[in-house]
Protein backbone atom coordinates (compact mmCIF):
# COMPACT_ATOMS: atom_id res chain seq x y z
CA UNK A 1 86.58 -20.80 54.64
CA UNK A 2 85.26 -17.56 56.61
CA UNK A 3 82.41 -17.46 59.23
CA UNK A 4 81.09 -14.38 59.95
CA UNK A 5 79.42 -14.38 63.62
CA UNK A 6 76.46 -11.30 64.73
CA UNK A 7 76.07 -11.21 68.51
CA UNK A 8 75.44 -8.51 71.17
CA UNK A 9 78.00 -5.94 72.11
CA UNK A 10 79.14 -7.31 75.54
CA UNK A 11 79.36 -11.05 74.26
CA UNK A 12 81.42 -10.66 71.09
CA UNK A 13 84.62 -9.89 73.14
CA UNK A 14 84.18 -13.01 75.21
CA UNK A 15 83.45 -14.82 72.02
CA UNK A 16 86.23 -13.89 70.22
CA UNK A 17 88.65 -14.55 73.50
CA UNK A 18 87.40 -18.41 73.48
CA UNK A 19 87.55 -18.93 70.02
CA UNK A 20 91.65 -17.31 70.09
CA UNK A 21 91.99 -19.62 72.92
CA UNK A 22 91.71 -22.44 70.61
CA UNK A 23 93.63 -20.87 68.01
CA UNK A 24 91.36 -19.04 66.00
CA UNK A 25 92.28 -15.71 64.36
CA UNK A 26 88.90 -13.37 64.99
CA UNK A 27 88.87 -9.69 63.79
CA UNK A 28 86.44 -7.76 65.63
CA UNK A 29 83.59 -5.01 64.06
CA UNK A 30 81.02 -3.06 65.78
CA UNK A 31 77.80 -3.05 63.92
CA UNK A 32 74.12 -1.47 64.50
CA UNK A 33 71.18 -3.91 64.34
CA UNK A 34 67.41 -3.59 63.96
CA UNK A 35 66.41 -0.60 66.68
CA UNK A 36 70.23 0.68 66.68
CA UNK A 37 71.33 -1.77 68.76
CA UNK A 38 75.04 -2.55 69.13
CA UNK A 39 76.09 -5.76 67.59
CA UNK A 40 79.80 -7.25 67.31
CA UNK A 41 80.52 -8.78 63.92
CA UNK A 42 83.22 -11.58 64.77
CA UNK A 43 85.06 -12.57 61.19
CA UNK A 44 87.17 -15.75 61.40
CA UNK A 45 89.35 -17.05 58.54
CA UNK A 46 89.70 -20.54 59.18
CA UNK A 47 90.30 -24.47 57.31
CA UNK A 48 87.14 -26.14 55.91
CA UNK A 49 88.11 -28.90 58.49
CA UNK A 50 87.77 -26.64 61.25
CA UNK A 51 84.10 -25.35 60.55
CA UNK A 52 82.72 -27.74 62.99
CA UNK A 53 84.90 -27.28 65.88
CA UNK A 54 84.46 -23.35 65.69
CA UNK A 55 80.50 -23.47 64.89
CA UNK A 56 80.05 -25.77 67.98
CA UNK A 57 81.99 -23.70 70.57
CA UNK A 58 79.89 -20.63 69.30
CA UNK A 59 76.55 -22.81 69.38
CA UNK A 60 77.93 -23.18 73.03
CA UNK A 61 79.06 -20.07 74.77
CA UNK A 62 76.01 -17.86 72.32
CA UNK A 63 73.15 -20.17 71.42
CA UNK A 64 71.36 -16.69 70.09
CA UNK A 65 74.26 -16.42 67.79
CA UNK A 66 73.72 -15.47 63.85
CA UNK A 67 76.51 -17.56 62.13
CA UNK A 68 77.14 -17.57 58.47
CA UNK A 69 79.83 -20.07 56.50
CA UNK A 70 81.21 -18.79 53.43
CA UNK A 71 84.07 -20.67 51.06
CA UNK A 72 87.33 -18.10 50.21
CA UNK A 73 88.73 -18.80 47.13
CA UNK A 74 91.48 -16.85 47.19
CA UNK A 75 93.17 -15.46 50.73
CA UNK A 76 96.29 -13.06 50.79
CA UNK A 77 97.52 -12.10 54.29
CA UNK A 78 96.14 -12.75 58.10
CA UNK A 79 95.74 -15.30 60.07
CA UNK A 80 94.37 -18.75 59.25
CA UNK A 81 94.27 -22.37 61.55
């Protein structure tokens, strides 16, 4: 499965640093939302199983989040937990 995670600029990196804490491989984008704002687009590869654990410790640490779910079916490469 993927989840692909919108948040401001100076949270993604803090994000992304609690999520690899727990094992999760995040790759990092910087993005432009609505009024050119600076967004950080936070991709994460990771086991159907694990959806809830990773949705609820971004629900946590960025309630303002913009989370999307997505099912891979085919993955070559990366990192995946």
């Amino acid at each position: 499965s993927s989840i692909q995670v919108v948040v401001d600029q100076k949270e993604g990196e803090v994000l992304a640093d609690i999520l690899r804490e727990q094992g999760f491989g995040v790759t990092i984008l910087e993005g432009k939302g609505k009024n050119d704002s600076v967004k950080n687009l936070l991709f994460i590869q990771l086991k159907r199983k694990k959806i809830p654990v990773a949705t609820k410790l971004i629900k946590e640490h960025n309630p303002e989040a913009y989370i999307t779910v997505n099912e891979i079916k085919t993955m070559f490469g990366g990192y995946i937990k």
